[in-house]
PDB file of N, CA and C in Angstrom:
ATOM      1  N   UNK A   1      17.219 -10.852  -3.599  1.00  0.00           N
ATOM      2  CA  UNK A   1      17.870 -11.049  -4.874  1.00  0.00           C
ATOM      3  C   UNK A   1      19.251 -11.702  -4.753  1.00  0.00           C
ATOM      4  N   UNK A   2      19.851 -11.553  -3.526  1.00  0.00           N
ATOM      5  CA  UNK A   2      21.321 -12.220  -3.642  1.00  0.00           C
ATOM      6  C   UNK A   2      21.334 -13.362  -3.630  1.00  0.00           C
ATOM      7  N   UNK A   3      19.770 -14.192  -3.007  1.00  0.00           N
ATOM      8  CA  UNK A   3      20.002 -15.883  -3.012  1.00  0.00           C
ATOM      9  C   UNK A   3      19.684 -16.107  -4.583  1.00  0.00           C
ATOM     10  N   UNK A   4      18.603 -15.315  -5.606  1.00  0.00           N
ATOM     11  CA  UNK A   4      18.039 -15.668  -6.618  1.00  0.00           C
ATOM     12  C   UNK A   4      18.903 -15.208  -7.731  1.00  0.00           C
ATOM     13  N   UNK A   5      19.640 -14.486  -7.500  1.00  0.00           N
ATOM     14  CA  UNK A   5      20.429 -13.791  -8.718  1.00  0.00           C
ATOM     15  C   UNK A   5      21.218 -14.725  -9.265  1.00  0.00           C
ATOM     16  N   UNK A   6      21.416 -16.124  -8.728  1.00  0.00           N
ATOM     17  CA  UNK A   6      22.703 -17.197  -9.393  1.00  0.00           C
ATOM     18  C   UNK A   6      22.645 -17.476 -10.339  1.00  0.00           C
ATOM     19  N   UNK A   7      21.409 -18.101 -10.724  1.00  0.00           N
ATOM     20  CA  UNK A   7      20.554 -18.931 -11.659  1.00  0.00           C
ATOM     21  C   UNK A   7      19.451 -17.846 -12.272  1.00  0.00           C
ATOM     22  N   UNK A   8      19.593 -17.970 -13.912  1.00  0.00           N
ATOM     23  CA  UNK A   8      18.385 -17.188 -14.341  1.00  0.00           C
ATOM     24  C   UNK A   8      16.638 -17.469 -14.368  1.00  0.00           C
ATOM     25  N   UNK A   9      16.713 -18.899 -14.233  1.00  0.00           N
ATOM     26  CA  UNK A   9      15.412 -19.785 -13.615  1.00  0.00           C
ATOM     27  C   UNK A   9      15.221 -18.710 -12.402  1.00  0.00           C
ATOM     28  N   UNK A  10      16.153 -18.912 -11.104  1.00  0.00           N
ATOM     29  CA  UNK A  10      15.319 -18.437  -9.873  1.00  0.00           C
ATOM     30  C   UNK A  10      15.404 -16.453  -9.931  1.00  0.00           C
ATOM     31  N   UNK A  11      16.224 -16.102 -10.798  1.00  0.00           N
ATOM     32  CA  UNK A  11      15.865 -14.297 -11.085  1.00  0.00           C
ATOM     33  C   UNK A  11      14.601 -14.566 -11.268  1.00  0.00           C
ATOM     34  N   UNK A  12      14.169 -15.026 -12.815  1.00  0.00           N
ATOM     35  CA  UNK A  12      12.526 -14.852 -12.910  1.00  0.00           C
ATOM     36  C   UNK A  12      11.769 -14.845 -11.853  1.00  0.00           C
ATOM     37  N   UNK A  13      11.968 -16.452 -11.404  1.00  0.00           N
ATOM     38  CA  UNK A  13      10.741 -16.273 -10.541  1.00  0.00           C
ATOM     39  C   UNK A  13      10.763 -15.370  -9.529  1.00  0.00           C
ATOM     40  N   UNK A  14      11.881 -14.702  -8.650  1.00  0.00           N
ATOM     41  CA  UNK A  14      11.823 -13.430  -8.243  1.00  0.00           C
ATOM     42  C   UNK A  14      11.422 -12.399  -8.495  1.00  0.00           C
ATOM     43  N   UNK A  15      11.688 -11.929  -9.565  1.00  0.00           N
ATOM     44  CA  UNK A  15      11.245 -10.881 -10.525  1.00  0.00           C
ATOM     45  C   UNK A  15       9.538 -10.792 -10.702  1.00  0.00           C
ATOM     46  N   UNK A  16       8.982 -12.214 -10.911  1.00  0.00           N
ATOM     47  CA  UNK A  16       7.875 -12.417 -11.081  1.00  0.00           C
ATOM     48  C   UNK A  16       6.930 -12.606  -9.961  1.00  0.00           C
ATOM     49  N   UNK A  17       7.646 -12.919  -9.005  1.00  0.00           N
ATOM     50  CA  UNK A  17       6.691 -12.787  -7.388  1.00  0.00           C
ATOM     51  C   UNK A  17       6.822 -11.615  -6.805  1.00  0.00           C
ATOM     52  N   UNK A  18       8.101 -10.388  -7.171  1.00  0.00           N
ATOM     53  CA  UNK A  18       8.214  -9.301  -6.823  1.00  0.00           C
ATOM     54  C   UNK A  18       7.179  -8.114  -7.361  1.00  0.00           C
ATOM     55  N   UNK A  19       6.710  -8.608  -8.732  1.00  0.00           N
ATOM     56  CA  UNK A  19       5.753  -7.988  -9.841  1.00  0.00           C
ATOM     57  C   UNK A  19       4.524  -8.103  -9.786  1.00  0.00           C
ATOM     58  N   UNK A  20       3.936  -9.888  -9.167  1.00  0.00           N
ATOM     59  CA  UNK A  20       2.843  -9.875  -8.380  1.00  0.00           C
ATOM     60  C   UNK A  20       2.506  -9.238  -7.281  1.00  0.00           C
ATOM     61  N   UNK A  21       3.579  -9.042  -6.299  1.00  0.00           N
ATOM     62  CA  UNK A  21       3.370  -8.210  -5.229  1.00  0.00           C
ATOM     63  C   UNK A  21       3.059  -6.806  -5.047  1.00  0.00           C
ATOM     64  N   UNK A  22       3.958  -6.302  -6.163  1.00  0.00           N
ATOM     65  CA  UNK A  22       3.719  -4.631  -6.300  1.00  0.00           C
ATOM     66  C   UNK A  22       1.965  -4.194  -6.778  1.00  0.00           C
ATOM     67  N   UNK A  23       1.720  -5.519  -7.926  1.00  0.00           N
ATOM     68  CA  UNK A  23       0.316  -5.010  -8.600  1.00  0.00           C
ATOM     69  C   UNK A  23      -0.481  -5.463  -7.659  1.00  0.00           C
ATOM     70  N   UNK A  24      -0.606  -6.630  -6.890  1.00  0.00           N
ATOM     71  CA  UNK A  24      -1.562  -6.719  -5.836  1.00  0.00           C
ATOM     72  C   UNK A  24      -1.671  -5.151  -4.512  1.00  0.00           C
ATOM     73  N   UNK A  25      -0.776  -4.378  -4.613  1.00  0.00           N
ATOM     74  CA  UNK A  25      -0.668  -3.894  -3.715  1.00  0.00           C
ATOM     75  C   UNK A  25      -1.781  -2.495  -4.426  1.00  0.00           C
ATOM     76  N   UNK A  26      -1.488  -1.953  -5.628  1.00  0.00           N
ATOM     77  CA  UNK A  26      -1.935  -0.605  -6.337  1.00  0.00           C
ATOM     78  C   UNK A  26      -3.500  -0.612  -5.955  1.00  0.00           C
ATOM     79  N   UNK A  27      -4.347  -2.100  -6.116  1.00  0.00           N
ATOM     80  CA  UNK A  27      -5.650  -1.818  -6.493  1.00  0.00           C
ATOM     81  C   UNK A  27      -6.296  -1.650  -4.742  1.00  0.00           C
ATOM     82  N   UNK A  28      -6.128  -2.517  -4.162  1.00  0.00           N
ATOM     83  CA  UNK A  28      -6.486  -2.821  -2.443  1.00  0.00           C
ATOM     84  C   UNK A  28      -6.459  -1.678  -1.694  1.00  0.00           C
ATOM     85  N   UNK A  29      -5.210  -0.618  -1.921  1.00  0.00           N
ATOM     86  CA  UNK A  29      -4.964   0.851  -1.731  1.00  0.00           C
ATOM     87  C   UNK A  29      -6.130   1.598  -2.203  1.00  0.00           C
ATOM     88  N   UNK A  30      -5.802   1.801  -3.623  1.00  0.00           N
ATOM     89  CA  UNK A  30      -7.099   2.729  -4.174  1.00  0.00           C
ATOM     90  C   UNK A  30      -8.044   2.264  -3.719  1.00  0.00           C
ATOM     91  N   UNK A  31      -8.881   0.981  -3.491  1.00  0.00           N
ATOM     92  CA  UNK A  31     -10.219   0.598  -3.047  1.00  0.00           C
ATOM     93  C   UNK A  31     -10.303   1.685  -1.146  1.00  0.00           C
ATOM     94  N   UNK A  32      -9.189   1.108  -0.599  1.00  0.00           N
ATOM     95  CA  UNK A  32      -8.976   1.562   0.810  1.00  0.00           C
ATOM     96  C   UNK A  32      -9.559   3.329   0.378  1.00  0.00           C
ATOM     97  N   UNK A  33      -8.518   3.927   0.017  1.00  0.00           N
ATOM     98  CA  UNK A  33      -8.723   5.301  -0.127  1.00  0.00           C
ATOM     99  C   UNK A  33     -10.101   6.185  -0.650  1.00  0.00           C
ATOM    100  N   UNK A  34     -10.358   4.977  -1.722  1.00  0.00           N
ATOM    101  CA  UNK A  34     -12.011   5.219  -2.357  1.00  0.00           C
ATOM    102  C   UNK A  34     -12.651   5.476  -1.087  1.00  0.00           C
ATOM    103  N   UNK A  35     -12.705   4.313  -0.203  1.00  0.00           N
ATOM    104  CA  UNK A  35     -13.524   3.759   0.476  1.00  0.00           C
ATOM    105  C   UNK A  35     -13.981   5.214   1.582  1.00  0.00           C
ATOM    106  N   UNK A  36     -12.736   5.010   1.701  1.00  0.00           N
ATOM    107  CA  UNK A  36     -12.378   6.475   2.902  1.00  0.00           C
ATOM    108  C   UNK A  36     -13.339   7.573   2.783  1.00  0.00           C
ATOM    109  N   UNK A  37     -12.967   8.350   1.546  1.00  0.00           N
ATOM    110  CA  UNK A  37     -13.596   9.601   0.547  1.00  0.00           C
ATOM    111  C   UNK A  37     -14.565   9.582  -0.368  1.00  0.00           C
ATOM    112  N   UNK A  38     -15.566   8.701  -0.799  1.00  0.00           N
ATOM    113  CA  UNK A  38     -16.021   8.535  -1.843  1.00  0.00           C
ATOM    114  C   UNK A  38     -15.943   9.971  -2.740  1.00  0.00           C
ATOM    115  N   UNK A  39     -16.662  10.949  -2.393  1.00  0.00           N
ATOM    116  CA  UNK A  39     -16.580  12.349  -2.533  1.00  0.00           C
ATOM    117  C   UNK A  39     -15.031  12.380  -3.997  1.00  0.00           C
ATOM    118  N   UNK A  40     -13.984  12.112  -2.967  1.00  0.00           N
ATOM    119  CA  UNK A  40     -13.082  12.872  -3.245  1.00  0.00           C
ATOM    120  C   UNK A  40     -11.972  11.362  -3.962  1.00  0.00           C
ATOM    121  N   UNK A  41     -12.629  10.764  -4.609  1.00  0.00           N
ATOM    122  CA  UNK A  41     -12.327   9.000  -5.252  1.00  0.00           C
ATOM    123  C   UNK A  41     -11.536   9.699  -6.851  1.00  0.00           C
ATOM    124  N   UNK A  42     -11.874  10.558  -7.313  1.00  0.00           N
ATOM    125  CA  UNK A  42     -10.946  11.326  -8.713  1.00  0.00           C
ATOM    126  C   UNK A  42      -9.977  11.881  -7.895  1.00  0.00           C
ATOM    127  N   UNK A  43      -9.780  12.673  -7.243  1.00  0.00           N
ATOM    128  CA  UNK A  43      -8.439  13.265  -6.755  1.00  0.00           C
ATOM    129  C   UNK A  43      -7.729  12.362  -5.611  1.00  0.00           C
ATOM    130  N   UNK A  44      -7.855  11.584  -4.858  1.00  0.00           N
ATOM    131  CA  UNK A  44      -7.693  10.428  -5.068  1.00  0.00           C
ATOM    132  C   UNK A  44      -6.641   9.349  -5.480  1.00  0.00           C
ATOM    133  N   UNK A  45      -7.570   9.064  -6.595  1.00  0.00           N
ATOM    134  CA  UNK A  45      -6.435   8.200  -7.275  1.00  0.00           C
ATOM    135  C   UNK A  45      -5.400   8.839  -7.629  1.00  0.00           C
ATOM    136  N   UNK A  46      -5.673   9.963  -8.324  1.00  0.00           N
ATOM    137  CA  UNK A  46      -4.506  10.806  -8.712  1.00  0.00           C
ATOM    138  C   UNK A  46      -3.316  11.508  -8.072  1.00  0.00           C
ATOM    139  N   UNK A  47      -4.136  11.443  -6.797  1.00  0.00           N
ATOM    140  CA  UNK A  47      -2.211  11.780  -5.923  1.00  0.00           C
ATOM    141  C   UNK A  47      -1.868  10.100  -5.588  1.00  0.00           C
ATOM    142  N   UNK A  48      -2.863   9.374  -5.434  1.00  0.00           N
ATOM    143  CA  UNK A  48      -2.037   7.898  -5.734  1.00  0.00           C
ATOM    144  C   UNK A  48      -1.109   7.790  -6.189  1.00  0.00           C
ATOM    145  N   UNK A  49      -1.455   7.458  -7.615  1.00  0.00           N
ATOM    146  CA  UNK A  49      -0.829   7.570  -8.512  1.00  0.00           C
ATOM    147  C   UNK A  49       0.628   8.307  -8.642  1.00  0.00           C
ATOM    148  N   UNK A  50       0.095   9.949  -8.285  1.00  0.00           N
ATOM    149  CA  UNK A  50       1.530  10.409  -7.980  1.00  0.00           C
ATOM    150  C   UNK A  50       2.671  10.130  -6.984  1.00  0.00           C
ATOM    151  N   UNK A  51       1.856  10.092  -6.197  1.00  0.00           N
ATOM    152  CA  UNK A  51       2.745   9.334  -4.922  1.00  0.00           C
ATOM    153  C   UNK A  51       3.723   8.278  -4.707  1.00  0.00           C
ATOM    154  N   UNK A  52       2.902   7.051  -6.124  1.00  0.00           N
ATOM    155  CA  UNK A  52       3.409   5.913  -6.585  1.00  0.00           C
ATOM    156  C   UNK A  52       5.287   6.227  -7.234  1.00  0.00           C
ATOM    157  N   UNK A  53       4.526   7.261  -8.396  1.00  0.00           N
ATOM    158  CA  UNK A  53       5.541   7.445  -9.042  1.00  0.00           C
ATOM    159  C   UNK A  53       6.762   8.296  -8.630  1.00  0.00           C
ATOM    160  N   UNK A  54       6.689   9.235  -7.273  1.00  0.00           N
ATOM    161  CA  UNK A  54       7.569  10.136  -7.013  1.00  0.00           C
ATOM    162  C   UNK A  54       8.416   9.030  -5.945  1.00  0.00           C
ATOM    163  N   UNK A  55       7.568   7.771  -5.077  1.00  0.00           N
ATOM    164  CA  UNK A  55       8.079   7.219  -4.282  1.00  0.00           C
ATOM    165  C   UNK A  55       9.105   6.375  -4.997  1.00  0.00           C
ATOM    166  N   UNK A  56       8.353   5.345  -6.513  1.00  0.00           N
ATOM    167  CA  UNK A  56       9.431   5.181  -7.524  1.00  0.00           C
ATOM    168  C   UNK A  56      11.429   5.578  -7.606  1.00  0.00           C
ATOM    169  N   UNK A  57      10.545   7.432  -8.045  1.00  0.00           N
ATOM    170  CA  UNK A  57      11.773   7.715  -8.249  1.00  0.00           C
ATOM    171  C   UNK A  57      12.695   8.431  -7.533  1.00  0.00           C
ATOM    172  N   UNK A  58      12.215   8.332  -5.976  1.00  0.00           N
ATOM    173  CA  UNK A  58      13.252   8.367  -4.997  1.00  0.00           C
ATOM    174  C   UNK A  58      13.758   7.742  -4.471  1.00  0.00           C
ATOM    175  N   UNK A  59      13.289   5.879  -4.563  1.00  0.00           N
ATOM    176  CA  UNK A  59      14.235   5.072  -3.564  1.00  0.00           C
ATOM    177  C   UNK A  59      15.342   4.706  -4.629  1.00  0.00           C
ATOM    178  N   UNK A  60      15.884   5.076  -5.898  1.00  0.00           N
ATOM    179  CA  UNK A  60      16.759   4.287  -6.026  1.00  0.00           C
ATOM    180  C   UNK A  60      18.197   5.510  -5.431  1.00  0.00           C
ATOM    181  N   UNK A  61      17.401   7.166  -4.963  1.00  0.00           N
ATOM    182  CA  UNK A  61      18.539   7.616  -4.714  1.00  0.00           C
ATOM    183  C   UNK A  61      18.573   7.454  -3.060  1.00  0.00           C
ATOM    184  N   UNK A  62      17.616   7.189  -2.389  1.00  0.00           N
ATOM    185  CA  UNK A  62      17.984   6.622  -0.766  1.00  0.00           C
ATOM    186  C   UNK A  62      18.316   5.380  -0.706  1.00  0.00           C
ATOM    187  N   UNK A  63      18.369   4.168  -1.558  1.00  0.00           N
ATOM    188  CA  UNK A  63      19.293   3.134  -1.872  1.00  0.00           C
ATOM    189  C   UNK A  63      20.767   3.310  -1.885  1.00  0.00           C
ATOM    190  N   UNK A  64      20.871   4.189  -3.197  1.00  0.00           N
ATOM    191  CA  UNK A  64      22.825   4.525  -3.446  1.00  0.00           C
ATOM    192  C   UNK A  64      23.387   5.634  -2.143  1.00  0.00           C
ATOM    193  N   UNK A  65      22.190   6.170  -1.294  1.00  0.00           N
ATOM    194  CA  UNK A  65      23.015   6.696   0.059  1.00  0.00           C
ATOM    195  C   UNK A  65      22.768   6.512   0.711  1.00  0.00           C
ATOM    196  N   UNK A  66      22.211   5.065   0.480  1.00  0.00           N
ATOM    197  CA  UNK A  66      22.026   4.048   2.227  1.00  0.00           C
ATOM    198  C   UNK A  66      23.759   3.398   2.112  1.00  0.00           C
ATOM    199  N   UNK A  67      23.679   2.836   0.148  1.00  0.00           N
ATOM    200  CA  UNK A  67      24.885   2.220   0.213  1.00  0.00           C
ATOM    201  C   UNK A  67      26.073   3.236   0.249  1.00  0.00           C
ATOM    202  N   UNK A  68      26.358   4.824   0.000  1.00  0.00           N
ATOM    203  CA  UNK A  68      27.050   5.497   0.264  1.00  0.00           C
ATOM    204  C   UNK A  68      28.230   5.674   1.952  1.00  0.00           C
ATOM    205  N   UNK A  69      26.636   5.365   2.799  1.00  0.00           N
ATOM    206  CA  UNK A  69      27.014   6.324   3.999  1.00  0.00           C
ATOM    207  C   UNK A  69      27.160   4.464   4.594  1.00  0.00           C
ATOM    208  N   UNK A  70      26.126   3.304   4.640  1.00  0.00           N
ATOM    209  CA  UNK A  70      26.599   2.532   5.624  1.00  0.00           C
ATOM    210  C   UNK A  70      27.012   1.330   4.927  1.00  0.00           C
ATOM    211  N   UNK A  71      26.989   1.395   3.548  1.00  0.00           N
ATOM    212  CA  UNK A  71      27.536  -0.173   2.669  1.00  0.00           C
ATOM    213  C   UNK A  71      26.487  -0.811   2.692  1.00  0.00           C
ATOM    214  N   UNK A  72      26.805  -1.997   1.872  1.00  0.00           N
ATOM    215  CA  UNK A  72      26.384  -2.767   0.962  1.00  0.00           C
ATOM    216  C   UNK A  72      25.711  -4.092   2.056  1.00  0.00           C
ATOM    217  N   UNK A  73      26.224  -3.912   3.300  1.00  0.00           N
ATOM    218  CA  UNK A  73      25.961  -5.087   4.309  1.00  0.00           C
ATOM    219  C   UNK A  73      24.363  -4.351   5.384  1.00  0.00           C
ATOM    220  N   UNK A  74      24.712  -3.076   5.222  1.00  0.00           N
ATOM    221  CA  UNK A  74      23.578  -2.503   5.941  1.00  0.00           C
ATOM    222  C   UNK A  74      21.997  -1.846   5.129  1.00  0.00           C
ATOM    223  N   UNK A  75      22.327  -2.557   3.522  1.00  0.00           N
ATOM    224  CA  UNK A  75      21.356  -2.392   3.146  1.00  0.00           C
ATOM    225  C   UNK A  75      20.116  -3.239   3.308  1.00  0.00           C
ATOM    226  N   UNK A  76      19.861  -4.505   3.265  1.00  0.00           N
ATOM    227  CA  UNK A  76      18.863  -5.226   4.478  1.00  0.00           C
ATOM    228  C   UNK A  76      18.464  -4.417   5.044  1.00  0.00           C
ATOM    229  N   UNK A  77      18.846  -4.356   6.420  1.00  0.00           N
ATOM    230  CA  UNK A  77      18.477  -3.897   7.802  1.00  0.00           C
ATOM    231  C   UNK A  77      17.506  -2.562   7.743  1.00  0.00           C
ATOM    232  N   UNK A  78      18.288  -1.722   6.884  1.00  0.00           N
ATOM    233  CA  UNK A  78      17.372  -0.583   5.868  1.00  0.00           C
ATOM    234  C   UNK A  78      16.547  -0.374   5.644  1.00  0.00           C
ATOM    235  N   UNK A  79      16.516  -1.228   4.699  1.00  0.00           N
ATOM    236  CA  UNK A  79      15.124  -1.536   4.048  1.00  0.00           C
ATOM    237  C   UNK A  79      14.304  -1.754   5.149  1.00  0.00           C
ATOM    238  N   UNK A  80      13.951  -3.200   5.498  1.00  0.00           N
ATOM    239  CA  UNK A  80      13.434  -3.962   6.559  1.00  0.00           C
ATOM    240  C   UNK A  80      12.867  -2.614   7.536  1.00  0.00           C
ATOM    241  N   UNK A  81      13.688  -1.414   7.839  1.00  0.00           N
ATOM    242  CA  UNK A  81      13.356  -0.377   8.737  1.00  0.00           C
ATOM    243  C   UNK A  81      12.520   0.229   8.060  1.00  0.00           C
ATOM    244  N   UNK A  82      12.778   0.863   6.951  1.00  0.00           N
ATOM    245  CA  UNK A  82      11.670   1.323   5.926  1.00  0.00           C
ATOM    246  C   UNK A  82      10.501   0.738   5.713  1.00  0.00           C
ATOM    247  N   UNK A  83      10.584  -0.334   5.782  1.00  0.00           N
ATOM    248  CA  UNK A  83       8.987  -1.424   5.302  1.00  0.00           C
ATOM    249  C   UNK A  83       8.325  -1.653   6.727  1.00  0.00           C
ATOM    250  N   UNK A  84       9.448  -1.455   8.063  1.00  0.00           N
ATOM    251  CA  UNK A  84       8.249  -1.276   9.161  1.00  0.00           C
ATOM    252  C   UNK A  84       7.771   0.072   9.681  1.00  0.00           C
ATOM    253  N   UNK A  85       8.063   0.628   9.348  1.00  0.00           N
ATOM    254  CA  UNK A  85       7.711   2.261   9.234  1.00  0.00           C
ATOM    255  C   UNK A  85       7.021   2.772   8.531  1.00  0.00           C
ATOM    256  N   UNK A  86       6.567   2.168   7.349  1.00  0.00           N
ATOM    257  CA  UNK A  86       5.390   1.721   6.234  1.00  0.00           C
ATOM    258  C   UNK A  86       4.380   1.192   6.731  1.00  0.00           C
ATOM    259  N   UNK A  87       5.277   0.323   7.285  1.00  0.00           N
ATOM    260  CA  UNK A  87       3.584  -0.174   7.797  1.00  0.00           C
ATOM    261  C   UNK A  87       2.805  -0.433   8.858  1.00  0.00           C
ATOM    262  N   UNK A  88       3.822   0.370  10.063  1.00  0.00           N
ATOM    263  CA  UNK A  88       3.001   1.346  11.205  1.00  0.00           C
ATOM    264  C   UNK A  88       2.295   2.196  10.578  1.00  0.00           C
ATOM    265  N   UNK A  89       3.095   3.610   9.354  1.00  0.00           N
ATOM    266  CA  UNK A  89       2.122   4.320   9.219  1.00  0.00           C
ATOM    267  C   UNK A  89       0.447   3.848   8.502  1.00  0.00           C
ATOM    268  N   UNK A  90       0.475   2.935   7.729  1.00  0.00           N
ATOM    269  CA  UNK A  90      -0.343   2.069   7.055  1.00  0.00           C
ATOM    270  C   UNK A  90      -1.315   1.781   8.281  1.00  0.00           C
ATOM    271  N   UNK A  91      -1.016   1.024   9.240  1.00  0.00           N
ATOM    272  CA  UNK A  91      -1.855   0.732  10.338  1.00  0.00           C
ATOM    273  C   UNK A  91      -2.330   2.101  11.126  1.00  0.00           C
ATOM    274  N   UNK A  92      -2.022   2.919  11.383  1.00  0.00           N
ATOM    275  CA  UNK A  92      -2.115   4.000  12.091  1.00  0.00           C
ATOM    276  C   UNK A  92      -3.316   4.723  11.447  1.00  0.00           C
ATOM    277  N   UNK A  93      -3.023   5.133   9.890  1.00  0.00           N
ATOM    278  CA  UNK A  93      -4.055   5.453   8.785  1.00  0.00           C
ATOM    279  C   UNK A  93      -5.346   4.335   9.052  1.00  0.00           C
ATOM    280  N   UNK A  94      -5.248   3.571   8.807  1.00  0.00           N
ATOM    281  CA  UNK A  94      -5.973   2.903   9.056  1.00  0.00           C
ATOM    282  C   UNK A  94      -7.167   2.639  10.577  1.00  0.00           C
ATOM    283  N   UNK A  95      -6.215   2.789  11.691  1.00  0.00           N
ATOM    284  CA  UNK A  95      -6.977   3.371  12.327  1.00  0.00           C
ATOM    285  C   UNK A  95      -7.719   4.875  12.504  1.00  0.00           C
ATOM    286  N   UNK A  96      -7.229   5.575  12.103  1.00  0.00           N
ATOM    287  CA  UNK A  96      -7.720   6.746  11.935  1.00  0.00           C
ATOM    288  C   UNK A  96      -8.945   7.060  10.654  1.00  0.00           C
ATOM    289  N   UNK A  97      -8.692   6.278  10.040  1.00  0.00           N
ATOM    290  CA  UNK A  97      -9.916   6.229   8.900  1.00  0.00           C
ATOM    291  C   UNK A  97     -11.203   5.281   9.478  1.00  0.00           C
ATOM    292  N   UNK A  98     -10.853   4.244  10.363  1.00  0.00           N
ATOM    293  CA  UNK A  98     -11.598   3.698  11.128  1.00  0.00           C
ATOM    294  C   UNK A  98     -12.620   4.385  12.121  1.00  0.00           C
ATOM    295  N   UNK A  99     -11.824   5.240  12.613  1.00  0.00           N
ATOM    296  CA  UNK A  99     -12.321   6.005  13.606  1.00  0.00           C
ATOM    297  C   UNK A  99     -13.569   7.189  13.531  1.00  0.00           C
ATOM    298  N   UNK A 100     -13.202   7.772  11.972  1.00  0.00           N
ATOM    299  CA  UNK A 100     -13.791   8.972  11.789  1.00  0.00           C
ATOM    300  C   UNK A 100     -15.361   8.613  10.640  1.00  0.00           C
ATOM    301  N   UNK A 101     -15.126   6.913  10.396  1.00  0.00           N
ATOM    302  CA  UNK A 101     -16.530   6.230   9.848  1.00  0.00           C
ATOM    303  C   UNK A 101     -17.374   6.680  10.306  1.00  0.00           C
ATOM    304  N   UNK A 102     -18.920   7.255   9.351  1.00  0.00           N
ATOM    305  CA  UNK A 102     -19.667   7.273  10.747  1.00  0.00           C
ATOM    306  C   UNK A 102     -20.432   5.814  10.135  1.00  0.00           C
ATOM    307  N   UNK A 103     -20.979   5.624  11.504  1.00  0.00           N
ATOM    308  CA  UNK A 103     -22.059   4.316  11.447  1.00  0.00           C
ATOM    309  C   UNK A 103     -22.763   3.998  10.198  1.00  0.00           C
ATOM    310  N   UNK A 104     -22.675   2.745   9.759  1.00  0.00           N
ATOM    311  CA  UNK A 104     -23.341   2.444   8.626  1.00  0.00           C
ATOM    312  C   UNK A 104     -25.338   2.291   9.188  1.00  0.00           C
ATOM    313  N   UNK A 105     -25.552   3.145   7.579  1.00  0.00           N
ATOM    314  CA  UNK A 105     -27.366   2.842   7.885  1.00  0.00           C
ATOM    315  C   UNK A 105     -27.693   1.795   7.128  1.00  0.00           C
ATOM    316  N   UNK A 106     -28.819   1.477   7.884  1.00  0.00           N
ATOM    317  CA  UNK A 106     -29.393   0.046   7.926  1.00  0.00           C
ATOM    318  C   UNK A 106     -29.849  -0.141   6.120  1.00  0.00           C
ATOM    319  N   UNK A 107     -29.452  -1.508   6.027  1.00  0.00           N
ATOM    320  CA  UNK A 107     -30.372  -1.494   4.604  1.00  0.00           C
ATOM    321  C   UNK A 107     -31.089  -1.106   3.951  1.00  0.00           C
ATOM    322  N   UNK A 108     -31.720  -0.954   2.666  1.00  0.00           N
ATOM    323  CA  UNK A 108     -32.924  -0.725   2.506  1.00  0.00           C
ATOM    324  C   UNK A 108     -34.120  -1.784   3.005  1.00  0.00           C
ATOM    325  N   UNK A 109     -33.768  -3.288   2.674  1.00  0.00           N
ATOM    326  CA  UNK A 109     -34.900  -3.962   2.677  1.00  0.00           C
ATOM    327  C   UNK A 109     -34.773  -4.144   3.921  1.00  0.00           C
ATOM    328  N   UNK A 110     -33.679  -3.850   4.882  1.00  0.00           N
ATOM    329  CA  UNK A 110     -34.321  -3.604   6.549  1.00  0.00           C
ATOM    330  C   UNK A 110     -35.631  -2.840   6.839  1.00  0.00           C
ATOM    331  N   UNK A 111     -35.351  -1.556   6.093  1.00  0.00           N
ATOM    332  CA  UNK A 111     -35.989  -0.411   6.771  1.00  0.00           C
ATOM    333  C   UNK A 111     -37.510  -0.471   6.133  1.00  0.00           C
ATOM    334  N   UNK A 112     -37.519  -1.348   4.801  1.00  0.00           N
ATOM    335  CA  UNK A 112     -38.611  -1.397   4.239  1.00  0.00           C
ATOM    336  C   UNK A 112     -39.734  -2.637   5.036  1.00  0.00           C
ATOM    337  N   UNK A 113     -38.855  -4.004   5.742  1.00  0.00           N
ATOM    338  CA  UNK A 113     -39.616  -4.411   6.349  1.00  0.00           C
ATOM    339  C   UNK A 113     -39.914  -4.242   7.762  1.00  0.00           C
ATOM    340  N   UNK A 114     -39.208  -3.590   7.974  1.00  0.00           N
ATOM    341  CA  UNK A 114     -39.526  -2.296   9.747  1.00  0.00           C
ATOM    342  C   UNK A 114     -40.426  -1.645   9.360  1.00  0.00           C
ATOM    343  N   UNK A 115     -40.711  -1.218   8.271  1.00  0.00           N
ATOM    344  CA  UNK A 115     -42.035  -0.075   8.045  1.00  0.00           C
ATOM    345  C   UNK A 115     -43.546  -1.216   7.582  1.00  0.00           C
ATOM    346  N   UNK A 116     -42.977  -2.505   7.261  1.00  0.00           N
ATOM    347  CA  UNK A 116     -44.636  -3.157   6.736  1.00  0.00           C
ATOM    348  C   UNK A 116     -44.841  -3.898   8.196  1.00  0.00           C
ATOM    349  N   UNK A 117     -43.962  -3.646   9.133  1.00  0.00           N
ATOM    350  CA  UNK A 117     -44.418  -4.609  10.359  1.00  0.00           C
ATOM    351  C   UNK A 117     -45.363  -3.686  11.489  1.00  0.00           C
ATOM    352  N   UNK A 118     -44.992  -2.279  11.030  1.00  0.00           N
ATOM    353  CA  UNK A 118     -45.456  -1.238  11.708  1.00  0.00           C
ATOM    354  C   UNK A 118     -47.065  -0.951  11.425  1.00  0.00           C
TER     355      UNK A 118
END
């Protein structure tokens, strides 16, 4: 925002690639998590959801005591630490949801023409 904030032309389009980014992110998640649990796809979304909104409304107070304790110059670096720590844990989940798949079964119209060849 500090290069885009000059001009109200380049806020928008910040604003507006920042807004694409967040909503691309909500649905790809829930699909992930569906994917995971089918079972458990209603409760689910719903700590999603919550999760969304409690994460919401805590970074703007680990923002004002990032800028409290190290200023206004070490907020970057911050962040940037936060978003890779996101997304180790993201990858990590990910392997671990990987892991505990069990094997997909074969098609139906596999198994149906394995049985007319028999």
């Amino acid at each position: 925002m500090p290069w885009s904030s000059a001009h109200i032309g380049t806020a928008v389009v910040a604003l507006i690639v920042w807004g694409l980014c967040g909503w691309g992110f909500v649905t790809p998640q829930t699909h992930r998590l569906i994917g995971a649990m089918p079972a458990a796809a209603p409760m689910l979304t719903g700590l999603h959801s919550a999760t969304l909104y409690v994460g919401a409304s805590i970074a703007p107070v680990v923002g004002q005591g990032a800028l409290n304790r190290a200023g206004v110059h070490w907020l970057g670096p911050i962040g940037a630490t936060l978003i890779v720590l996101a997304f180790g844990a993201a990858e990590i989940t990910h392997l671990i949801i990987r892991h505990h798949q069990p094997a997909a079964e074969p098609a139906p119209a596999t198994v149906t023409a394995r049985a007319a060849r028999s």
